[in-house]
C-alpha atoms as a PDB file:
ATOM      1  CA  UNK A   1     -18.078   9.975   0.634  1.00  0.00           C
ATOM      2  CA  UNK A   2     -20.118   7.177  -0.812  1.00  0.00           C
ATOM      3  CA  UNK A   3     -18.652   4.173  -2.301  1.00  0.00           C
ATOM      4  CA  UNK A   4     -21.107   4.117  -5.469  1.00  0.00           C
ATOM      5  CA  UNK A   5     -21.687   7.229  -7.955  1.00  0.00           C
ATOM      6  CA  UNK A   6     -24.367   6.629 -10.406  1.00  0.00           C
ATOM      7  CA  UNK A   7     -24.128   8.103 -13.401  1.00  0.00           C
ATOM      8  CA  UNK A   8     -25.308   8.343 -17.109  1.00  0.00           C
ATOM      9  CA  UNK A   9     -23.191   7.344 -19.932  1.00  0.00           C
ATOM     10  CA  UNK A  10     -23.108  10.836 -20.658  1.00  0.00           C
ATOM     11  CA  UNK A  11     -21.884  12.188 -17.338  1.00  0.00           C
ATOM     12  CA  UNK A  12     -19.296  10.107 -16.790  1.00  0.00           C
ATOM     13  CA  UNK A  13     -17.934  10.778 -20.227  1.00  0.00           C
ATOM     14  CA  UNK A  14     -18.043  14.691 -19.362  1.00  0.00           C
ATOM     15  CA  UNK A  15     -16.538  13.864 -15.626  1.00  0.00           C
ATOM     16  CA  UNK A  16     -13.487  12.017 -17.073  1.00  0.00           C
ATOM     17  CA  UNK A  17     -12.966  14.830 -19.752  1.00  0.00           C
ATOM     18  CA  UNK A  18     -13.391  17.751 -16.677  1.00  0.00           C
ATOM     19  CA  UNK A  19     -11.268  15.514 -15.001  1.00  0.00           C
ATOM     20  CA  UNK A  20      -8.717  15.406 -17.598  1.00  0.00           C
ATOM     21  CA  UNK A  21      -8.936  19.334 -18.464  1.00  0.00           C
ATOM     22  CA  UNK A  22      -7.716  19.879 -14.428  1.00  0.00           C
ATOM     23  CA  UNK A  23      -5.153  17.620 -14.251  1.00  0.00           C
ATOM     24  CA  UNK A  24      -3.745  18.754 -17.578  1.00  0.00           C
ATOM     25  CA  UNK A  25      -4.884  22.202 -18.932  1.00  0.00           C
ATOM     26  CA  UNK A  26      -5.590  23.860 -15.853  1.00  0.00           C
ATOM     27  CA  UNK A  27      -3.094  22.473 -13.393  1.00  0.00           C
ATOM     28  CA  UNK A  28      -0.245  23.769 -16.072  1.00  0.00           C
ATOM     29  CA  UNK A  29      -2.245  27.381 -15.922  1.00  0.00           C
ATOM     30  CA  UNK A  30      -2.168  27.570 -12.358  1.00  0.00           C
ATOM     31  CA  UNK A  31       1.758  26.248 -11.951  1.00  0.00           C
ATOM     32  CA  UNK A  32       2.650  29.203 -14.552  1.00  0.00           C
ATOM     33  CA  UNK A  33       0.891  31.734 -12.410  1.00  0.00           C
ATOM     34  CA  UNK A  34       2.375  30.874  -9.606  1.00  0.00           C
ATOM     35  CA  UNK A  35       5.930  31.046 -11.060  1.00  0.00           C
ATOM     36  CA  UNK A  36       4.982  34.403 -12.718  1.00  0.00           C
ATOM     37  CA  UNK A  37       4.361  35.565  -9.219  1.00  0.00           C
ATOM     38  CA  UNK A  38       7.315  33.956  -7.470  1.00  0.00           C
ATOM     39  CA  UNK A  39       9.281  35.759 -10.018  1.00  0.00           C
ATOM     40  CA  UNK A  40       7.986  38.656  -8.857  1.00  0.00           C
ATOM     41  CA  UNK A  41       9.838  38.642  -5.534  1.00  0.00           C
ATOM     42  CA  UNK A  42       9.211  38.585  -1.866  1.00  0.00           C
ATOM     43  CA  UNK A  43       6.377  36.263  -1.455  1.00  0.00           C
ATOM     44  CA  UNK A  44       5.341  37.024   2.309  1.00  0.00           C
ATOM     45  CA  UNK A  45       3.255  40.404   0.208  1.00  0.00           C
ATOM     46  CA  UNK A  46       2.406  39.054  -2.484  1.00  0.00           C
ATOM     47  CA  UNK A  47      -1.379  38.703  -3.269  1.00  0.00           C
ATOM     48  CA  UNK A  48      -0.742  37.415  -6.844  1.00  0.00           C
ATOM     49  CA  UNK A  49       1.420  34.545  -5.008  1.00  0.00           C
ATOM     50  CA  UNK A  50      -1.360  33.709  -2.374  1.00  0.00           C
ATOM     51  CA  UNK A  51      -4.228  33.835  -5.116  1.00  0.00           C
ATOM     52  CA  UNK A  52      -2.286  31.292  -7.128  1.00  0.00           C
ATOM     53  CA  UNK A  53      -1.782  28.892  -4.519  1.00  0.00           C
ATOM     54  CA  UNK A  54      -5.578  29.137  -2.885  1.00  0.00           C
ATOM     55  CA  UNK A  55      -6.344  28.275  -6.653  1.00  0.00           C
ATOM     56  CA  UNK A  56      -4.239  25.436  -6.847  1.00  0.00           C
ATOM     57  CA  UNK A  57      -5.237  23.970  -3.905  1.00  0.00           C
ATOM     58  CA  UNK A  58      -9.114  24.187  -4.638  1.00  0.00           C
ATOM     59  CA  UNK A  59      -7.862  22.832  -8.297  1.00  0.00           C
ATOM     60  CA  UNK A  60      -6.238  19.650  -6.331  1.00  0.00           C
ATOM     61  CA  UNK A  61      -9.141  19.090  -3.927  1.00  0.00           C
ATOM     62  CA  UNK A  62     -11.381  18.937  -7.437  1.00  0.00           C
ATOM     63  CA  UNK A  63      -8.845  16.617  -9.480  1.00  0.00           C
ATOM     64  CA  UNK A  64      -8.960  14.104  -5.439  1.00  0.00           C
ATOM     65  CA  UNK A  65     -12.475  14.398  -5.637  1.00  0.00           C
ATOM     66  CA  UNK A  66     -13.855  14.045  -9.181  1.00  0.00           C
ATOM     67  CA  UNK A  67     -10.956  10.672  -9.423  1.00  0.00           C
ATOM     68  CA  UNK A  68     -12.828   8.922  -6.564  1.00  0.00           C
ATOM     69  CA  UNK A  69     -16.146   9.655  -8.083  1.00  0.00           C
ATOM     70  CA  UNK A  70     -14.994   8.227 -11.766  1.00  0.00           C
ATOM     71  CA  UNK A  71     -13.281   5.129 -10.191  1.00  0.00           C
ATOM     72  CA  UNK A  72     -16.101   4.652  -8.344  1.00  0.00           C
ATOM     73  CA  UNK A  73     -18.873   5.210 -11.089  1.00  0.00           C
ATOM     74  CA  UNK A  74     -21.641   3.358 -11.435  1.00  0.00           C
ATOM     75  CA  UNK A  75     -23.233   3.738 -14.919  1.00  0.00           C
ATOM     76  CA  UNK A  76     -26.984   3.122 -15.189  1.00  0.00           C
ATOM     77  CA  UNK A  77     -28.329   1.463 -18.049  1.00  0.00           C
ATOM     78  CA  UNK A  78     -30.936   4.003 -20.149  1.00  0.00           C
ATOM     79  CA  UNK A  79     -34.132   2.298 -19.139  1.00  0.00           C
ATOM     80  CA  UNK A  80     -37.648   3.276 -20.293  1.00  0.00           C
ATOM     81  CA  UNK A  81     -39.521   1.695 -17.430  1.00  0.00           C
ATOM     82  CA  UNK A  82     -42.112   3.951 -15.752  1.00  0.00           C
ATOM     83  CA  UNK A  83     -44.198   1.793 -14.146  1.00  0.00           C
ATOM     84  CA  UNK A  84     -41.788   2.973 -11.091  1.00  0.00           C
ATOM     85  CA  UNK A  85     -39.586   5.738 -10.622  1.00  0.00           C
ATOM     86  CA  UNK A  86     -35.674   4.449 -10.848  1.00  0.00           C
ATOM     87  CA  UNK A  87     -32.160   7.593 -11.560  1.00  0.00           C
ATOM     88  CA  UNK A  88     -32.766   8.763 -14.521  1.00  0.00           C
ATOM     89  CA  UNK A  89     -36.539   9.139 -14.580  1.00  0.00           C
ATOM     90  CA  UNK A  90     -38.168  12.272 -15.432  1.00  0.00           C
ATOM     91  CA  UNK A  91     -41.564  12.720 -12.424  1.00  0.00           C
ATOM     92  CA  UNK A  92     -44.110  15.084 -12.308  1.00  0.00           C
ATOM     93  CA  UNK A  93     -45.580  15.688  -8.962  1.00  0.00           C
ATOM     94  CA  UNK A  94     -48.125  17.435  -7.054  1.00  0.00           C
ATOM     95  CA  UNK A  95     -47.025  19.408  -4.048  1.00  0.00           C
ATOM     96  CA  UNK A  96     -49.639  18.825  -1.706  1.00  0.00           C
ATOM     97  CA  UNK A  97     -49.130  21.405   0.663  1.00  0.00           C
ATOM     98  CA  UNK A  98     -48.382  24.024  -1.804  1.00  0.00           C
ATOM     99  CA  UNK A  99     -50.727  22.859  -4.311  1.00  0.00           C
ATOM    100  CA  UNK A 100     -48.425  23.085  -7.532  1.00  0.00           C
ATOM    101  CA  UNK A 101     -46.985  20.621  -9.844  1.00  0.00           C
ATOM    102  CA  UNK A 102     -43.102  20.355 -10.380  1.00  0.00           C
ATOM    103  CA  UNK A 103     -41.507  18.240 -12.719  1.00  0.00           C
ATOM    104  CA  UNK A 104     -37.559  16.796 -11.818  1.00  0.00           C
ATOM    105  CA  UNK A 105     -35.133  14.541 -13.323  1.00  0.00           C
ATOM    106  CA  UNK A 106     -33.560  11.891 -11.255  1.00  0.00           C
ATOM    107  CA  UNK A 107     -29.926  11.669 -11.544  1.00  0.00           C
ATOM    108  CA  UNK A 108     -26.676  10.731  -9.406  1.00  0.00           C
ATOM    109  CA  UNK A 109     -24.834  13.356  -7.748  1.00  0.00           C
ATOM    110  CA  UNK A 110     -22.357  14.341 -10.512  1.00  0.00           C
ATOM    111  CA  UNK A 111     -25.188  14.988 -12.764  1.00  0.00           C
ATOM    112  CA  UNK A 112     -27.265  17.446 -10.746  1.00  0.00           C
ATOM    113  CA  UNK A 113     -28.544  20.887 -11.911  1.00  0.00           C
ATOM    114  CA  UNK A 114     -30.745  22.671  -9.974  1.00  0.00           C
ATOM    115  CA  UNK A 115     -31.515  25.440 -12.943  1.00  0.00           C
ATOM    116  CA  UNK A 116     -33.080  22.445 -14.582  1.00  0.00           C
ATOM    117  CA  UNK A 117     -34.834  20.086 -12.097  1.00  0.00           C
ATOM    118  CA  UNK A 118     -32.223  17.828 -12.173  1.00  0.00           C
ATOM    119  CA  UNK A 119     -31.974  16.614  -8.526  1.00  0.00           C
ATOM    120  CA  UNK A 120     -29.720  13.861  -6.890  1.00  0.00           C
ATOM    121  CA  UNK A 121     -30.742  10.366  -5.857  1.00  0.00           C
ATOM    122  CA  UNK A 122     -29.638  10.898  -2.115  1.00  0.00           C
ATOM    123  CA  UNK A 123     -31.581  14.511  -2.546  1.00  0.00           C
ATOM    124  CA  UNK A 124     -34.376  14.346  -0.051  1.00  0.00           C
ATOM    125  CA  UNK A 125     -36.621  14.272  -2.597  1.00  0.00           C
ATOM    126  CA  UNK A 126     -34.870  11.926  -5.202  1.00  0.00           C
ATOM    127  CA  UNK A 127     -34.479   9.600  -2.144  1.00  0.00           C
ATOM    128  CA  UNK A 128     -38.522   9.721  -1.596  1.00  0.00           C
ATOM    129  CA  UNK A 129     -39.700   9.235  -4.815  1.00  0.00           C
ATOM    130  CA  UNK A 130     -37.149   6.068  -5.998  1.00  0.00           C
ATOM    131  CA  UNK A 131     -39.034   3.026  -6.309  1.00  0.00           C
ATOM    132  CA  UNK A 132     -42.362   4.625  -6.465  1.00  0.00           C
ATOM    133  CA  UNK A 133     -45.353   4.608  -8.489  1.00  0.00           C
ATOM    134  CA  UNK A 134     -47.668   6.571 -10.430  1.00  0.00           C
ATOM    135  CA  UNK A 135     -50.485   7.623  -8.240  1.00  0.00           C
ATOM    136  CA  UNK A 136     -48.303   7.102  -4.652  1.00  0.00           C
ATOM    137  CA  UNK A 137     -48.226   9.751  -2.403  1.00  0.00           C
ATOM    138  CA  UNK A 138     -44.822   9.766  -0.568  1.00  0.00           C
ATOM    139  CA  UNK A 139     -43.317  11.746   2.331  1.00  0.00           C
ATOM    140  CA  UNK A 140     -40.281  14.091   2.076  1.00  0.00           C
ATOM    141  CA  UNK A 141     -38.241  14.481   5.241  1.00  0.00           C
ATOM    142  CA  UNK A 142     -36.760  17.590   4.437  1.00  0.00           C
ATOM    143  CA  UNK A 143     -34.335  19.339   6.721  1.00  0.00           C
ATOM    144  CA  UNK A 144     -36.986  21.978   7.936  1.00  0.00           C
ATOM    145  CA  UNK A 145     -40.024  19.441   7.637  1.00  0.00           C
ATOM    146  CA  UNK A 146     -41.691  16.619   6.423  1.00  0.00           C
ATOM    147  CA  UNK A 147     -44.502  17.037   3.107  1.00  0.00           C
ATOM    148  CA  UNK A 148     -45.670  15.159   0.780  1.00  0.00           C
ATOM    149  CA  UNK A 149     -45.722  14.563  -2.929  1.00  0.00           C
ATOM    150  CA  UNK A 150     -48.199  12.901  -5.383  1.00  0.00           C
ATOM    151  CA  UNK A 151     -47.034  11.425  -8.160  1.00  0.00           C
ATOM    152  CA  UNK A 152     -48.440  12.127 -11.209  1.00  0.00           C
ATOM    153  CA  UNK A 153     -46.254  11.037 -14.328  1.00  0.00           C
ATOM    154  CA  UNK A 154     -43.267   9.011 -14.754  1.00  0.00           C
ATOM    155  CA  UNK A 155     -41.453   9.406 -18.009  1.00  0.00           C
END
């Protein structure tokens, strides 16, 4: 894992309150279920049982992961430079070898949401466009091949 998570105000308000919601809410759900089931007697057969458990695992791995990310959060200032492209920039660019325009929203990695162009920072992408310009063409080394991206906005 990295040691820095950048993140908005914003999404590091709504990771500590998901964070809080597991630990408390649905960590007390999933420790009911499981008695319910364990009350239902022999546990080698029980489904119920082994569906509780699987859930409170995944639950725990959550709670480990989301607390590194918070006490490790790095909250970015909102900035309305665009003379380069910085997390938290909204770019348009022009696919070059597709010939189409895309616009995404550069965020950290708790903050991403593919549904609406919001891609990560350490996202192929997000990782070629930081720090550019208006006007730059840069190079995305993409797991099944390089292209390349014009910028054409930076808002």
């Amino acid at each position: 894992m990295a040691d820095r998570f950048y993140m908005t105000q914003k999404g590091y308000e709504e990771a500590v309150e998901r964070l809080k919601y597991l630990q408390t809410t649905k960590r007390a759900a999933i420790v009911e279920r499981i008695a319910e089931a364990r009350s239902h007697g022999d546990l080698s057969e029980n489904a119920e049982y082994d569906a509780a458990r699987n859930e409170q695992s995944a639950n725990e791995g959550e709670i480990a992961e989301l607390d590194y990310k918070v006490k490790n959060a790095v909250i970015i200032e909102e900035n309305d430079d665009t003379s380069a492209v910085h997390i938290g920039s909204k770019v348009t660019v022009f696919d070059v070898d597709l010939e189409e325009e895309e616009t995404y929203t550069i965020m950290g990695t708790t903050e991403v949401n593919a549904m609406e162009n919001i891609i990560s920072n350490e996202s192929p992408v997000g990782a070629a466009l930081l720090h550019h310009k208006k006007g730059e063409v840069v190079t995305v080394k993409a797991p099944d091949g390089a292209y390349q991206l014009k910028i054409l906005n930076i808002d």
